[in-house]
PDB file of N, CA and C in Angstrom:
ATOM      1  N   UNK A   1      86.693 -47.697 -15.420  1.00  0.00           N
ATOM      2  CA  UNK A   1      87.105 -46.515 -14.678  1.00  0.00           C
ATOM      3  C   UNK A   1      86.289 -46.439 -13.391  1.00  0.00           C
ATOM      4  N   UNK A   2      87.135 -46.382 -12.186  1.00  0.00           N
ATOM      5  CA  UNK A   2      86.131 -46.074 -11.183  1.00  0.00           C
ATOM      6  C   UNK A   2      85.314 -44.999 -10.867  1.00  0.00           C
ATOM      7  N   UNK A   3      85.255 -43.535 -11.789  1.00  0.00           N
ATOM      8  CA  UNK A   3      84.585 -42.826 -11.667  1.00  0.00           C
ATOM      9  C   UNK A   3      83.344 -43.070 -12.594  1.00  0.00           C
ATOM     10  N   UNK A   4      81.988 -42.837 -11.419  1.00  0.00           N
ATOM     11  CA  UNK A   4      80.852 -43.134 -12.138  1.00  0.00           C
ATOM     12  C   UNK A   4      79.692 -42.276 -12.357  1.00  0.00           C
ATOM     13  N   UNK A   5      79.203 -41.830 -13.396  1.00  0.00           N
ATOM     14  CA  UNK A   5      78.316 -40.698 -14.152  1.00  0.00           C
ATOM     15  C   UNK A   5      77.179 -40.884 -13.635  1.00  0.00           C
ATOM     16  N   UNK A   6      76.432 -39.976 -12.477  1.00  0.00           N
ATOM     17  CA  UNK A   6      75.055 -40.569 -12.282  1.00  0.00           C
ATOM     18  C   UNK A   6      74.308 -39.985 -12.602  1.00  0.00           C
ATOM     19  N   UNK A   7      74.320 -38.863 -13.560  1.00  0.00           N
ATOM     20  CA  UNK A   7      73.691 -38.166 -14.713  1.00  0.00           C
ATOM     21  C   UNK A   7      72.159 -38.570 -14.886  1.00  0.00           C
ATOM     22  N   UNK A   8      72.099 -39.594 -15.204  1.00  0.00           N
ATOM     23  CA  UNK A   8      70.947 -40.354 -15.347  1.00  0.00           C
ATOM     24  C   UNK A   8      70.048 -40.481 -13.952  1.00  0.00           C
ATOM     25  N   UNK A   9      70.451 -40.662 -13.410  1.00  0.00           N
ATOM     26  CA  UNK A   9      69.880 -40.981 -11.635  1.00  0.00           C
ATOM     27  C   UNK A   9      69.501 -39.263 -11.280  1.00  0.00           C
ATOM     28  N   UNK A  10      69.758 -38.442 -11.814  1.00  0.00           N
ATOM     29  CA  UNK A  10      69.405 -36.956 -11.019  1.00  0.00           C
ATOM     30  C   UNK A  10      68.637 -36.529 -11.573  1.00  0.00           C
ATOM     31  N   UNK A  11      68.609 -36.909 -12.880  1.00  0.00           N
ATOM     32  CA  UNK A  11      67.854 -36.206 -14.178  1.00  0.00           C
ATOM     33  C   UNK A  11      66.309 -37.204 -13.911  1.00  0.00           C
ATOM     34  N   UNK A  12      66.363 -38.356 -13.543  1.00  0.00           N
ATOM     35  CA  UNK A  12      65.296 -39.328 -13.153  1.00  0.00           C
ATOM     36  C   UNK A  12      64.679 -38.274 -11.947  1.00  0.00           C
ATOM     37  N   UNK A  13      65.338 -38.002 -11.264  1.00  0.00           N
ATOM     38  CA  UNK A  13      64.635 -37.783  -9.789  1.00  0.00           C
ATOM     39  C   UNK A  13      64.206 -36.254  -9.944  1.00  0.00           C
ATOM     40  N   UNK A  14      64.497 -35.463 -10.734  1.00  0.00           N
ATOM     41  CA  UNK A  14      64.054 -33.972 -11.666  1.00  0.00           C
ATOM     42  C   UNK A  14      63.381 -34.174 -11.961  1.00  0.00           C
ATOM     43  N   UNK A  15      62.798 -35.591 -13.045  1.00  0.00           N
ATOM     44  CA  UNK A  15      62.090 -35.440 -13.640  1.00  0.00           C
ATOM     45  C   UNK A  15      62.298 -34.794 -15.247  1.00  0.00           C
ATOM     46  N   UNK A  16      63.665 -34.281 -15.569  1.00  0.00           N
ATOM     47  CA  UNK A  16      64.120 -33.901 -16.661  1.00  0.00           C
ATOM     48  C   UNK A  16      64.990 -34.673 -17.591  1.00  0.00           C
ATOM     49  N   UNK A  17      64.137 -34.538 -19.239  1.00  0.00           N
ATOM     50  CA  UNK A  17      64.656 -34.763 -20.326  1.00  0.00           C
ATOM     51  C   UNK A  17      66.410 -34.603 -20.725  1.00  0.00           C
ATOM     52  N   UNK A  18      66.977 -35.360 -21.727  1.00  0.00           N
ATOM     53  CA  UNK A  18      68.210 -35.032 -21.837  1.00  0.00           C
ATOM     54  C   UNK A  18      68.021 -33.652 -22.896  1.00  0.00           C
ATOM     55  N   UNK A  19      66.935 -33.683 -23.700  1.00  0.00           N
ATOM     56  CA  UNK A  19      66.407 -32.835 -24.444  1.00  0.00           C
ATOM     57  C   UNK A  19      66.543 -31.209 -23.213  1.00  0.00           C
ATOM     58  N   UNK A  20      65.809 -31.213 -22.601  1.00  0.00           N
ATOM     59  CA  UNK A  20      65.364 -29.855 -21.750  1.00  0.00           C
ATOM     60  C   UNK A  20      66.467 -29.621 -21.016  1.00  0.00           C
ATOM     61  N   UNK A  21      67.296 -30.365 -20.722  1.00  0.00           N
ATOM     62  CA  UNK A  21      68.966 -30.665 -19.864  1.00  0.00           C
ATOM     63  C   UNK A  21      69.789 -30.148 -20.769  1.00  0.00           C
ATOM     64  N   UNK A  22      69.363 -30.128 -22.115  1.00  0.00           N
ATOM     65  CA  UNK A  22      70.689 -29.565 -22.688  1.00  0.00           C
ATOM     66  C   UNK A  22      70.374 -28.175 -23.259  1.00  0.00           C
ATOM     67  N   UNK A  23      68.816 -28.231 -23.335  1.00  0.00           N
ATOM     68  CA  UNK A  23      68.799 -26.568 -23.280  1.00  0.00           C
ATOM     69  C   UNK A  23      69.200 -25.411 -22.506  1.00  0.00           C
ATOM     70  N   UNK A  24      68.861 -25.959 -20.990  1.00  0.00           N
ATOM     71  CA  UNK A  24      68.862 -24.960 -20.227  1.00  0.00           C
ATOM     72  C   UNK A  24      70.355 -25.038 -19.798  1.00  0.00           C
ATOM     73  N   UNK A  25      71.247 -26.127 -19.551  1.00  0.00           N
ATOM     74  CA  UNK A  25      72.682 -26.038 -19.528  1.00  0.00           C
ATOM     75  C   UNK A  25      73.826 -25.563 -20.689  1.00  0.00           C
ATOM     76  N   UNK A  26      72.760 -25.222 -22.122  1.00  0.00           N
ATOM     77  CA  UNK A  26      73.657 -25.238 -23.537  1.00  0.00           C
ATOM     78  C   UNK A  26      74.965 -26.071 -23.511  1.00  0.00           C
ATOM     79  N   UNK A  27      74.736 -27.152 -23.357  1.00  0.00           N
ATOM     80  CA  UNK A  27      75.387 -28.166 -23.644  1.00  0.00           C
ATOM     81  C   UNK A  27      75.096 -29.020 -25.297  1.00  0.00           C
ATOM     82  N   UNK A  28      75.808 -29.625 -25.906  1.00  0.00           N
ATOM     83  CA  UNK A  28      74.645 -30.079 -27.111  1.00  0.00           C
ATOM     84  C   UNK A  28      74.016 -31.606 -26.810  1.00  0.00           C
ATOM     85  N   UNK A  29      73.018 -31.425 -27.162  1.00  0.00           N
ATOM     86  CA  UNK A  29      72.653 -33.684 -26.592  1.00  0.00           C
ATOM     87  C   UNK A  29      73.672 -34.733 -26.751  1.00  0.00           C
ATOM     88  N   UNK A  30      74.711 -34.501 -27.968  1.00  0.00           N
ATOM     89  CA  UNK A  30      75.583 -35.345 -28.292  1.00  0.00           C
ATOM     90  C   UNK A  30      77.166 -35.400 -27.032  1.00  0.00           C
ATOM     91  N   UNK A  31      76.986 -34.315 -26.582  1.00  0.00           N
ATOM     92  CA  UNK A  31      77.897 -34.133 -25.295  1.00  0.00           C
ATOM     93  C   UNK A  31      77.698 -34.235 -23.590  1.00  0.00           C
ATOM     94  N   UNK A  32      76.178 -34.514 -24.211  1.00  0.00           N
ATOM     95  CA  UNK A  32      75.977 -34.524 -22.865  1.00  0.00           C
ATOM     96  C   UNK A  32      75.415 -35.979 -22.705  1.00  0.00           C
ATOM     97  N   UNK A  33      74.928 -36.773 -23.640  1.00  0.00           N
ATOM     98  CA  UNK A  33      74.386 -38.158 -23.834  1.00  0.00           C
ATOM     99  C   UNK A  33      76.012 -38.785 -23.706  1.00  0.00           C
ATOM    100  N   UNK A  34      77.117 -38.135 -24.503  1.00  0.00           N
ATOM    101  CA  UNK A  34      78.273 -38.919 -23.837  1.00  0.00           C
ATOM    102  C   UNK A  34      78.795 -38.877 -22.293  1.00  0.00           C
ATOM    103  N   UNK A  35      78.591 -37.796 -21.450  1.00  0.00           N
ATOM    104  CA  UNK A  35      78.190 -37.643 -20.356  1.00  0.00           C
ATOM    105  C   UNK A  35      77.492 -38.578 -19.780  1.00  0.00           C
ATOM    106  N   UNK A  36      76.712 -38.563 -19.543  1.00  0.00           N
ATOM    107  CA  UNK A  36      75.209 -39.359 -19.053  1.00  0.00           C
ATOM    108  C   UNK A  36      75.974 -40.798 -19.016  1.00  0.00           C
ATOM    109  N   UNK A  37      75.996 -41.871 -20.096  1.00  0.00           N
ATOM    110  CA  UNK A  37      76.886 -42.694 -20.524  1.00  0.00           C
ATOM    111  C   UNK A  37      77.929 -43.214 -20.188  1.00  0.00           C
ATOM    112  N   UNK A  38      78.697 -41.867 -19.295  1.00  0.00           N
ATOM    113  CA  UNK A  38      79.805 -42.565 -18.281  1.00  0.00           C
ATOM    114  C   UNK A  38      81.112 -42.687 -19.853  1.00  0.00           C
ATOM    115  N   UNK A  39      80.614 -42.212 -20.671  1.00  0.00           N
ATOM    116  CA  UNK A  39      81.577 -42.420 -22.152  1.00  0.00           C
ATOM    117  C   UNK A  39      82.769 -41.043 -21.886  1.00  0.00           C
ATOM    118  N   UNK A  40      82.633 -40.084 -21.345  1.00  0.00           N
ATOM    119  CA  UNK A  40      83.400 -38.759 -20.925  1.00  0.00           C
ATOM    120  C   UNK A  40      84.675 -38.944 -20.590  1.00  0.00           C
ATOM    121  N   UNK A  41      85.869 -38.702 -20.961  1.00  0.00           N
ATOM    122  CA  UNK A  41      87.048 -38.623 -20.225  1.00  0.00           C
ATOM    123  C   UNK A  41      87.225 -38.074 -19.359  1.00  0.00           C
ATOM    124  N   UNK A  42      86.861 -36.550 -19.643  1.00  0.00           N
ATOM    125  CA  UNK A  42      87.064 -35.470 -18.717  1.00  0.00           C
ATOM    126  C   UNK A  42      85.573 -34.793 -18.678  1.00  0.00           C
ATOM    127  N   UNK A  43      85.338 -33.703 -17.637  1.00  0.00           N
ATOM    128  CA  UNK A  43      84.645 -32.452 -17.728  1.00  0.00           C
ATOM    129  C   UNK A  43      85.029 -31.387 -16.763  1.00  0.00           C
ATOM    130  N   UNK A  44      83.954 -29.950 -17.411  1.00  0.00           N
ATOM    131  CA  UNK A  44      84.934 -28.820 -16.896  1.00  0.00           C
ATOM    132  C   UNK A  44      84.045 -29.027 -16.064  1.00  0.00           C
ATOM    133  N   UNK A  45      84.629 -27.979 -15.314  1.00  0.00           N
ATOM    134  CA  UNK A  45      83.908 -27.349 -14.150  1.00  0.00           C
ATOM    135  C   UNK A  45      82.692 -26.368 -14.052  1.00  0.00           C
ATOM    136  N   UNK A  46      83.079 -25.542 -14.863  1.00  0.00           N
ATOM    137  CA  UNK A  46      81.950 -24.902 -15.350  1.00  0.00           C
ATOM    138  C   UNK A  46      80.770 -25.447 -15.697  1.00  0.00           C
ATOM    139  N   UNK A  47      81.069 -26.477 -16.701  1.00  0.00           N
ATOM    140  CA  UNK A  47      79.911 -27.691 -16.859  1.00  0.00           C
ATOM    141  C   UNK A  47      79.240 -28.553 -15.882  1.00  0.00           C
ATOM    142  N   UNK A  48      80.166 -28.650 -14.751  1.00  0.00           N
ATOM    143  CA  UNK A  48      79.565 -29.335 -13.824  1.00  0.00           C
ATOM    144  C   UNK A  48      78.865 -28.662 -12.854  1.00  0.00           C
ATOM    145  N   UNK A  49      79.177 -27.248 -12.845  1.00  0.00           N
ATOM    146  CA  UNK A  49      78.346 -25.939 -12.160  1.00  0.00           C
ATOM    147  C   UNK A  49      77.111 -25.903 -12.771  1.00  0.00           C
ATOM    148  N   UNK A  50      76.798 -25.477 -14.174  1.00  0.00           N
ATOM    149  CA  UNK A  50      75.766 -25.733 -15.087  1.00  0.00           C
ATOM    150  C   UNK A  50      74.612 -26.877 -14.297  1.00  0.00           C
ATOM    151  N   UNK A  51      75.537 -27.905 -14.743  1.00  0.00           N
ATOM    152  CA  UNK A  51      74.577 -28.961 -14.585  1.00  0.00           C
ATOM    153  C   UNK A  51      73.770 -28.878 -13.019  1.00  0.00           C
ATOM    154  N   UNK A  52      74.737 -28.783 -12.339  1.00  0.00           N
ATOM    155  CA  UNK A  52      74.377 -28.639 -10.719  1.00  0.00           C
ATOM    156  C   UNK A  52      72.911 -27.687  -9.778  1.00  0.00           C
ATOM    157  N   UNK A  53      73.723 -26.399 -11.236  1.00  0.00           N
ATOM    158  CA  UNK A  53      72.757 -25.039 -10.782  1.00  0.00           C
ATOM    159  C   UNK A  53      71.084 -25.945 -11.245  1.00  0.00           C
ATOM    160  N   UNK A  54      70.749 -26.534 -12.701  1.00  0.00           N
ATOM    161  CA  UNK A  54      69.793 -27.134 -13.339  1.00  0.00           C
ATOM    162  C   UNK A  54      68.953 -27.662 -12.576  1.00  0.00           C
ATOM    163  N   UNK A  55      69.770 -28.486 -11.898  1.00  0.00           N
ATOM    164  CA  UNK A  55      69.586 -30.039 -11.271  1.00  0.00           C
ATOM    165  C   UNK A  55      69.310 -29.663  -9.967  1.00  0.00           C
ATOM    166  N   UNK A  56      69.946 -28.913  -9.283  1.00  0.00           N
ATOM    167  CA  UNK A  56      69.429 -27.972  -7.759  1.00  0.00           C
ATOM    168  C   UNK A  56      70.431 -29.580  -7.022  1.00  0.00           C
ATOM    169  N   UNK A  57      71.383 -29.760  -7.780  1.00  0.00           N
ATOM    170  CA  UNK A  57      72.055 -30.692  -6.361  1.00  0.00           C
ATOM    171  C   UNK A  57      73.719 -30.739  -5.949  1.00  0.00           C
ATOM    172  N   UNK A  58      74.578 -31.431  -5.762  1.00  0.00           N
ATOM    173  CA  UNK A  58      75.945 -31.139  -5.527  1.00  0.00           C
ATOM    174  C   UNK A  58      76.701 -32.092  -6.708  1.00  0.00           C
ATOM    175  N   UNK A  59      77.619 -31.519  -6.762  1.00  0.00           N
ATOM    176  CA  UNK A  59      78.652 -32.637  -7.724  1.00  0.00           C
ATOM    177  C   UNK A  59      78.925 -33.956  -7.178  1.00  0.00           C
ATOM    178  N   UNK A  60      78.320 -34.218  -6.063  1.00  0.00           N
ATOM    179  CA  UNK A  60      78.899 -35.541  -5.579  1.00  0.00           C
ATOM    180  C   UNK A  60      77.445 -36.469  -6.083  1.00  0.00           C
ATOM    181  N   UNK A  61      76.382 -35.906  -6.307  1.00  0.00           N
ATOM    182  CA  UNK A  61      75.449 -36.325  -6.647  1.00  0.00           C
ATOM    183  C   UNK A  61      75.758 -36.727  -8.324  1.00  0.00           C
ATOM    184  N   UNK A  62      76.374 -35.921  -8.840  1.00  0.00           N
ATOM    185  CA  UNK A  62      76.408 -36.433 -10.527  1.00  0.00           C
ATOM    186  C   UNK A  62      77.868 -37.257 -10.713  1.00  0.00           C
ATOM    187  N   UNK A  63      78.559 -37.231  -9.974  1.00  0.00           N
ATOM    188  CA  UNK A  63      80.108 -37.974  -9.743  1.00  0.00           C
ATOM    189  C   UNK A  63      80.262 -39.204  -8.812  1.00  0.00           C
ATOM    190  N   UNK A  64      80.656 -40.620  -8.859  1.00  0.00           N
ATOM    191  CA  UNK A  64      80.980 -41.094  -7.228  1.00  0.00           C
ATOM    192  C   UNK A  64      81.981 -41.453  -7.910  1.00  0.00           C
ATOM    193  N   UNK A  65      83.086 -42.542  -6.797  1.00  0.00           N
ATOM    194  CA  UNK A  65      84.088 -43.162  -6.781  1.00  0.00           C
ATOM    195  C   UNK A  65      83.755 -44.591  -6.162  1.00  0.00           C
ATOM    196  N   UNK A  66      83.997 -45.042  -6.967  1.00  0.00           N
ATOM    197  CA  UNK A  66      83.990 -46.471  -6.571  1.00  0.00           C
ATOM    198  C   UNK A  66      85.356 -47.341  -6.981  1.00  0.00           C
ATOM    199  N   UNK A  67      85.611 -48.334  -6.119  1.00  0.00           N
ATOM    200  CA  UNK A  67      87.240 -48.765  -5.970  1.00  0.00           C
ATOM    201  C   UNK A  67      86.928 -50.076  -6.789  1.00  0.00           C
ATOM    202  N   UNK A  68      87.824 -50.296  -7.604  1.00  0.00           N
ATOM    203  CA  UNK A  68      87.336 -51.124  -8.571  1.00  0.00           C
ATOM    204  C   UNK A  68      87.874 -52.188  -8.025  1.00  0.00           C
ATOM    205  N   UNK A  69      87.320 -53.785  -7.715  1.00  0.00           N
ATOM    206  CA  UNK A  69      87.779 -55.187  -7.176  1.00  0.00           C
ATOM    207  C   UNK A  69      88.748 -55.376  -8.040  1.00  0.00           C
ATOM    208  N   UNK A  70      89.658 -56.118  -7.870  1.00  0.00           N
ATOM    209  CA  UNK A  70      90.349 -56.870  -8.685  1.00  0.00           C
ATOM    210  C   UNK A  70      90.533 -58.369  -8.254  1.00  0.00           C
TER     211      UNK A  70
END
C-alpha cells in the first residue's frame, strides 16, 4: 500500500512510549501497535486528532504517500 505509518518516527522524536501513547490518546496498545505497523486499513479522524494533539505535530507527519514503482 502506498500509504505509509510514520507512527514510529514521531513517537522516536517525542521521545514517547507506545505504552504512554496509548494512555494519553485511550487508544488500546493492540490498536495502536497495529497502527504503528503500517498493519491498519483505515483510521478515524478523531484518532488521528488524538494522536496529533499528543504528538504536538500535523497528520502529514504520521501519514505520507508514496507512489509505488512497478
Amino acid at each position: 500500500m502506498p500509504i505509509i505509518v510514520n507512527l514510529d518516527v514521531m513517537m522516536a522524536k517525542r521521545k514517547m512510549s507506545l505504552n504512554e501513547l496509548s494512555e494519553k490518546v485511550g487508544l488500546t496498545l493492540s490498536n495502536l501497535s497495529i497502527l504503528k505497523t503500517g498493519k491498519a486499513k483505515a483510521i478515524r479522524f478523531s484518532t488521528l486528532d488524538a494522536i496529533c494533539k499528543v504528538l504536538d505535530c500535523q497528520p502529514a507527519d504520521i501519514l505520507e504517500y508514496r507512489e509505488e514503482l512497478s
